[in-house]
N, C-alpha and C. Protein backbone atom coordinates (compact mmCIF):
# COMPACT_ATOMS: atom_id res chain seq x y z
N UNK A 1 9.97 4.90 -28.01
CA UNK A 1 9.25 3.69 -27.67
C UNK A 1 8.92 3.70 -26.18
N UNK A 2 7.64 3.03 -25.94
CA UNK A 2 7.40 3.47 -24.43
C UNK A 2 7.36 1.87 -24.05
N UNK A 3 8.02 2.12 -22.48
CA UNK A 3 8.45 0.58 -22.02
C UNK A 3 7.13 0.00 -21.41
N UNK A 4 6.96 -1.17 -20.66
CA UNK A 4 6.14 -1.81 -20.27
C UNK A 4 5.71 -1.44 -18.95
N UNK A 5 6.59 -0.66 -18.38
CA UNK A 5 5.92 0.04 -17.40
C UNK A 5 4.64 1.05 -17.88
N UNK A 6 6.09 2.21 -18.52
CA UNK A 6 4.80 3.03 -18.80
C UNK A 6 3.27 2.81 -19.21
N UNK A 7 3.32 1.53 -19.97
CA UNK A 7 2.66 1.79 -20.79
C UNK A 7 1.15 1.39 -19.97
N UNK A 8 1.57 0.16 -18.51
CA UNK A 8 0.68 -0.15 -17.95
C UNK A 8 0.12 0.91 -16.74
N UNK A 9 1.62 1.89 -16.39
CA UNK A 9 0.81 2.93 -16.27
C UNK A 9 -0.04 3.83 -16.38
N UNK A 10 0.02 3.83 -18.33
CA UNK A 10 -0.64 4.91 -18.71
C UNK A 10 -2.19 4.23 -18.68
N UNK A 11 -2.57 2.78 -18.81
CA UNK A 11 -3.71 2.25 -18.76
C UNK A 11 -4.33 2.52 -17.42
N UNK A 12 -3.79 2.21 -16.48
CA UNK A 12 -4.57 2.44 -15.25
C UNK A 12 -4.89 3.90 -15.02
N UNK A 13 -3.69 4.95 -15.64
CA UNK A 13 -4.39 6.12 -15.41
C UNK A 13 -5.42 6.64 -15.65
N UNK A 14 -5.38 5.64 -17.45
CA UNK A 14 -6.96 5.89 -18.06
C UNK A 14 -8.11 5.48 -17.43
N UNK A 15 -7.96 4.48 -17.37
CA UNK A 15 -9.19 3.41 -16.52
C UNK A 15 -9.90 4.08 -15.42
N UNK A 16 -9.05 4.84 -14.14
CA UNK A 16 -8.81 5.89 -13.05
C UNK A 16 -9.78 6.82 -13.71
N UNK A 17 -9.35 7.45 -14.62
CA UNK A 17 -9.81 8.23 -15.01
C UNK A 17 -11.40 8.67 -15.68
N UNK A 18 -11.69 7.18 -16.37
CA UNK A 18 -12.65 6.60 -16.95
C UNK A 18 -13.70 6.37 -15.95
N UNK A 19 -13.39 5.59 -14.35
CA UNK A 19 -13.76 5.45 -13.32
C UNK A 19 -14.28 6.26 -12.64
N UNK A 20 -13.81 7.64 -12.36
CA UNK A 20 -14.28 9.04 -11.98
C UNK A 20 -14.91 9.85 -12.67
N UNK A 21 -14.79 9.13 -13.41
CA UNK A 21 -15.92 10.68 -14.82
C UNK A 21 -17.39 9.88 -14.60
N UNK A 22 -17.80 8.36 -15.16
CA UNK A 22 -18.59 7.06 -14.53
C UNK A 22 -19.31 7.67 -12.88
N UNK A 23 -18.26 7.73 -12.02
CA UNK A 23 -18.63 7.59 -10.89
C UNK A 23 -19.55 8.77 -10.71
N UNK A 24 -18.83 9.93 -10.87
CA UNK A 24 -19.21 11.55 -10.68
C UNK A 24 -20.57 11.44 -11.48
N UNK A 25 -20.59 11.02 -12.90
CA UNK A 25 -22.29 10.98 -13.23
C UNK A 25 -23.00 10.01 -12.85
N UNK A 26 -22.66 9.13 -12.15
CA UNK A 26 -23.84 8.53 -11.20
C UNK A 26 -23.94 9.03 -10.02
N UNK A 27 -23.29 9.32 -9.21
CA UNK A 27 -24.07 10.41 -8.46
C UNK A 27 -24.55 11.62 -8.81
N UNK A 28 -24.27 12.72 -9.39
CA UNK A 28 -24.93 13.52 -9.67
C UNK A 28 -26.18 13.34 -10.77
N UNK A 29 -26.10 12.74 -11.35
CA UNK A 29 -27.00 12.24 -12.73
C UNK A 29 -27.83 10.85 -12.44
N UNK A 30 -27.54 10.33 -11.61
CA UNK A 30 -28.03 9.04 -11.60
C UNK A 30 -29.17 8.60 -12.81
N UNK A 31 -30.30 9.01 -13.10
CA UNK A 31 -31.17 8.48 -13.53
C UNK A 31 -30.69 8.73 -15.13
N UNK A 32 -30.30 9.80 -15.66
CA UNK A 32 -29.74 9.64 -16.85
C UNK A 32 -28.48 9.18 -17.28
N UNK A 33 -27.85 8.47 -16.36
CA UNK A 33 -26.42 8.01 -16.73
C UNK A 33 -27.02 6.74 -16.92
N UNK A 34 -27.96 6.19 -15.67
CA UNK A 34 -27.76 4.72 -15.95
C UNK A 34 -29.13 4.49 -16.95
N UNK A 35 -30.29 5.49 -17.08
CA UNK A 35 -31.06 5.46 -18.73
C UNK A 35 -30.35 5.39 -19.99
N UNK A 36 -29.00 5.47 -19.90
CA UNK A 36 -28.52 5.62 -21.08
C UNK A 36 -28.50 3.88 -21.18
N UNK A 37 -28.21 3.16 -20.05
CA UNK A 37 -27.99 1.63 -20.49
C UNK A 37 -29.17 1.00 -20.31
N UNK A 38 -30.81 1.98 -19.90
CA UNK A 38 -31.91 1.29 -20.60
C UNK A 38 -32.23 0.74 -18.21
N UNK A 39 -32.08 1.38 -17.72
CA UNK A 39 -32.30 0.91 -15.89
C UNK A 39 -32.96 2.03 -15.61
N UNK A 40 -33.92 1.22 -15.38
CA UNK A 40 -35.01 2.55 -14.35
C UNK A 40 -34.47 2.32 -12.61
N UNK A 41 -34.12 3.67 -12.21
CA UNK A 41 -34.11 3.50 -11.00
C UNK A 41 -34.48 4.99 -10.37
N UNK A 42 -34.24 4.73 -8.94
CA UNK A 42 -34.82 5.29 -7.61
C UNK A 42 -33.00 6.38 -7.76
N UNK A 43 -33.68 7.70 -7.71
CA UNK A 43 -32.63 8.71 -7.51
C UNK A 43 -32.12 8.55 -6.13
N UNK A 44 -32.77 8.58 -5.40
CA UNK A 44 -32.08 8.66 -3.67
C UNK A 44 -30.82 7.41 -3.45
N UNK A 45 -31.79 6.32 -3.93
CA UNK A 45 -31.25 5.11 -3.57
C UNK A 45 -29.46 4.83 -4.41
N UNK A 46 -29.94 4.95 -5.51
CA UNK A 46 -28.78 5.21 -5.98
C UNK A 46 -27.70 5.54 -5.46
N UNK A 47 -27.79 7.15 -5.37
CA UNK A 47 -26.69 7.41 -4.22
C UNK A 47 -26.11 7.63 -3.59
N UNK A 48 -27.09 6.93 -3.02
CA UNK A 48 -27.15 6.36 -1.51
C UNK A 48 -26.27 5.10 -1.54
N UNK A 49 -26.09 3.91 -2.81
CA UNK A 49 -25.50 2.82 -3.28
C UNK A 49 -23.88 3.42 -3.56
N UNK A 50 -24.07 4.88 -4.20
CA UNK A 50 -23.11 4.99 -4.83
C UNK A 50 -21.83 5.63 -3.98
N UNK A 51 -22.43 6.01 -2.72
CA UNK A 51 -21.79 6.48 -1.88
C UNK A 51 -20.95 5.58 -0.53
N UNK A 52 -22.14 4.62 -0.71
CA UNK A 52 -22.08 3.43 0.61
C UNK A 52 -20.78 2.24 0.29
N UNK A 53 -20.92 1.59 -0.86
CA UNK A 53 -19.74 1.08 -1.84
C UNK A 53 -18.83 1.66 -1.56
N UNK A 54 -17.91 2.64 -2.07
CA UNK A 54 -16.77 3.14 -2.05
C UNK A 54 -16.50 3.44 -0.45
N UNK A 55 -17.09 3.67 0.36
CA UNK A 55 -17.03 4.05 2.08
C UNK A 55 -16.36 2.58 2.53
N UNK A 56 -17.39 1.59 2.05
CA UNK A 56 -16.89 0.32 2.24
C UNK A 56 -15.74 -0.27 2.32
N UNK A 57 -15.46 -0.17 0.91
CA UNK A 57 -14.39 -0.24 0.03
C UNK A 57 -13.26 0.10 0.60
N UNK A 58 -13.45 1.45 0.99
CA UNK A 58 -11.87 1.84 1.45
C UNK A 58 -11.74 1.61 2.99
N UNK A 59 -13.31 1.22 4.02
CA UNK A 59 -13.49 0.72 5.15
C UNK A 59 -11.99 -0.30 5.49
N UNK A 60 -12.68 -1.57 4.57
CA UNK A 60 -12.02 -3.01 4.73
C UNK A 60 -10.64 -2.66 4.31
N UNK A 61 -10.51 -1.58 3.24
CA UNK A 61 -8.76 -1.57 2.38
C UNK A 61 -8.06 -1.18 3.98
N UNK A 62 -9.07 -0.23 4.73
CA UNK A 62 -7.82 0.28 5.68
C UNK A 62 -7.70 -0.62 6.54
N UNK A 63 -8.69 -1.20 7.22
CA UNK A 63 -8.76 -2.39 8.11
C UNK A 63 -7.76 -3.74 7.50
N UNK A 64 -7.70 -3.70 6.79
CA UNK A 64 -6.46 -5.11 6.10
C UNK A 64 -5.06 -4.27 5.89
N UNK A 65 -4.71 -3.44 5.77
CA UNK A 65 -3.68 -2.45 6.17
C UNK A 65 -3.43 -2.55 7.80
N UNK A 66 -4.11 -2.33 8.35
CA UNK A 66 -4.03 -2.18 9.58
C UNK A 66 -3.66 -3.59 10.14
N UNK A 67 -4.29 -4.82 10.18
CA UNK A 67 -4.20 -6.15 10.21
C UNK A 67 -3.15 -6.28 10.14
N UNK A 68 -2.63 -6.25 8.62
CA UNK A 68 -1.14 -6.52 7.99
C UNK A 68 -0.28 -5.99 8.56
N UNK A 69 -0.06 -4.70 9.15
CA UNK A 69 0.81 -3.89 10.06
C UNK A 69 0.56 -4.70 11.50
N UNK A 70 -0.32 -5.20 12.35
CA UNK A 70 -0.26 -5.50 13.62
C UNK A 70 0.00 -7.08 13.14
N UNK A 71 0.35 -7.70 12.37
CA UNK A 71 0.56 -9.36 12.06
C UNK A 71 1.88 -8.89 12.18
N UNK A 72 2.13 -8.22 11.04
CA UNK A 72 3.78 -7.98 10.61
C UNK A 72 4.60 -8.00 12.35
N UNK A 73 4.01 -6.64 12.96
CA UNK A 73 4.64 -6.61 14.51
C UNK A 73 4.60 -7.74 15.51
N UNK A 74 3.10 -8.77 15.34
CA UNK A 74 3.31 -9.43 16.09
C UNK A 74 4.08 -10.76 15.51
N UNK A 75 4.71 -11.22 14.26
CA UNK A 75 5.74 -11.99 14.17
C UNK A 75 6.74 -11.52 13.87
N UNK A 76 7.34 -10.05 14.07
CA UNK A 76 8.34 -9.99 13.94
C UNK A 76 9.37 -10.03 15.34
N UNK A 77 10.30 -10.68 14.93
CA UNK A 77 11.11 -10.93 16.41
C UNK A 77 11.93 -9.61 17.04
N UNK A 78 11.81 -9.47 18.16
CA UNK A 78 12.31 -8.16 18.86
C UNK A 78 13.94 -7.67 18.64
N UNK A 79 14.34 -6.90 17.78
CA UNK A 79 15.76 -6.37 18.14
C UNK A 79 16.53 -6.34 19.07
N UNK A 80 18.00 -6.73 18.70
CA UNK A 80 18.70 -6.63 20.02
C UNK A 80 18.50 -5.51 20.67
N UNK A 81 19.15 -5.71 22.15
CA UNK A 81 19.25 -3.93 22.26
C UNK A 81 20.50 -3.67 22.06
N UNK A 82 20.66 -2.72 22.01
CA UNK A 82 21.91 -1.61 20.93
C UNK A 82 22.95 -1.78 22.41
N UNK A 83 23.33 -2.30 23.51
CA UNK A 83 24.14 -2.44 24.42
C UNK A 83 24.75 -3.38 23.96
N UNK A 84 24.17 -4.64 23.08
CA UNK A 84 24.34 -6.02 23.09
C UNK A 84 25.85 -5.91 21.43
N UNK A 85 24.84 -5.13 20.29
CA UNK A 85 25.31 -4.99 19.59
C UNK A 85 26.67 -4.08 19.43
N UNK A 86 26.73 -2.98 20.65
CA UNK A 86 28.11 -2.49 20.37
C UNK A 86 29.27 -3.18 21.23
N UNK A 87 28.78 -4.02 21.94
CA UNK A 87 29.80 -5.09 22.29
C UNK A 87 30.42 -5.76 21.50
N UNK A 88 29.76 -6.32 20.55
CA UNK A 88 29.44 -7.42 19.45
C UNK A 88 30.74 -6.38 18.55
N UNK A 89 30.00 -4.87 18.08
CA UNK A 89 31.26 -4.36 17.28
C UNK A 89 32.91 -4.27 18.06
N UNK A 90 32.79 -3.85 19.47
CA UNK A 90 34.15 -3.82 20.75
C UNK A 90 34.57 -5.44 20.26
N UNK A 91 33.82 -6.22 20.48
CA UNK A 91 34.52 -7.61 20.04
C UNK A 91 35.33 -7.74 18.95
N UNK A 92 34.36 -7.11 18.09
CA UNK A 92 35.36 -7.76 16.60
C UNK A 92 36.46 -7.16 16.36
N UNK A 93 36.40 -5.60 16.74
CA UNK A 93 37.10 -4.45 17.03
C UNK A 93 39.02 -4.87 17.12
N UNK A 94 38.45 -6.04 18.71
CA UNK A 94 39.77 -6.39 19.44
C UNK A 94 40.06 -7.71 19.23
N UNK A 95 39.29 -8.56 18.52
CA UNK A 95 39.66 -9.39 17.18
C UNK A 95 40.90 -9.01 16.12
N UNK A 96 40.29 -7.82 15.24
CA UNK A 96 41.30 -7.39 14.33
C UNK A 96 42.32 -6.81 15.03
N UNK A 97 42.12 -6.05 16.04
CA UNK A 97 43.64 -5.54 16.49
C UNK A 97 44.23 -6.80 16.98
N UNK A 98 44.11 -7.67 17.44
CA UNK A 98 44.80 -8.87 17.68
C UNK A 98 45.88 -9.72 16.64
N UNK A 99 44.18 -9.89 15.19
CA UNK A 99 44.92 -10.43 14.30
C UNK A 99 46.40 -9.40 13.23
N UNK A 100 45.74 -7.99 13.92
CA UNK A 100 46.94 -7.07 13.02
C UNK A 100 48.19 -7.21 13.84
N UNK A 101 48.37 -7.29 14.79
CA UNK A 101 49.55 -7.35 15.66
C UNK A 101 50.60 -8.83 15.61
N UNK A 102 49.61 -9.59 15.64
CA UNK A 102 50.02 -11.34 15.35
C UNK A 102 50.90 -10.90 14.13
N UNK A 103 50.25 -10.57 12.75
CA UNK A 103 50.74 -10.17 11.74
C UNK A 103 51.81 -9.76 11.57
N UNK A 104 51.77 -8.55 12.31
CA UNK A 104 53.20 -7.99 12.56
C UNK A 104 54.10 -8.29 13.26
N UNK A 105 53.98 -8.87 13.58
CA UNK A 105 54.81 -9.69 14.61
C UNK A 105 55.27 -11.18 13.70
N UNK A 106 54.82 -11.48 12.71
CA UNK A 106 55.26 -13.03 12.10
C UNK A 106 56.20 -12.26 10.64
């Protein structure tokens, strides 16, 4: 039995897949891929469409990647510095040896 992952994996692979076979004959084929659904068009223009889209596409994907990475940095609050924090461990350090000695001692 295949779980709900897989199974939505295996759809998008298809789809992916379905998507690139589509894509590849409109650019190379243009006029008989999209005659098959009855569209007269202009070979150049095409793609020229078909090329410009996807450039786009992954234009803005990287630019909102990029965004999201310089938002993320500019609200994220600055780390201690590592002087601050191994004090912090020396503290607790001589905490427990304190409370082990008390201990032994009662």
């Amino acid at each position: 039995m295949v779980s709900k992952d897989q199974s939505i994996g295996g759809a998008i692979f298809l789809i992916c897949v379905v998507i690139a076979i589509i894509y590849t004959l409109i650019v190379f084929l243009p006029t008989q891929t999209l005659g098959v659904f009855g569209f007269v068009v202009n070979e150049t223009e095409v793609r020229i469409w078909a090329v410009v889209i996807p450039v786009f596409i992954a234009f803005i994907a990287i630019m909102g990647i990029g965004a999201w990475i310089g938002w993320t940095m500019a609200t994220t609050p600055p780390p201690k510095p590592i002087e601050e924090i191994t004090s912090e461990i020396e503290e607790e350090e001589k905490k427990e040896e304190k409370e082990a000695e008390t201990a032994k001692e009662s």
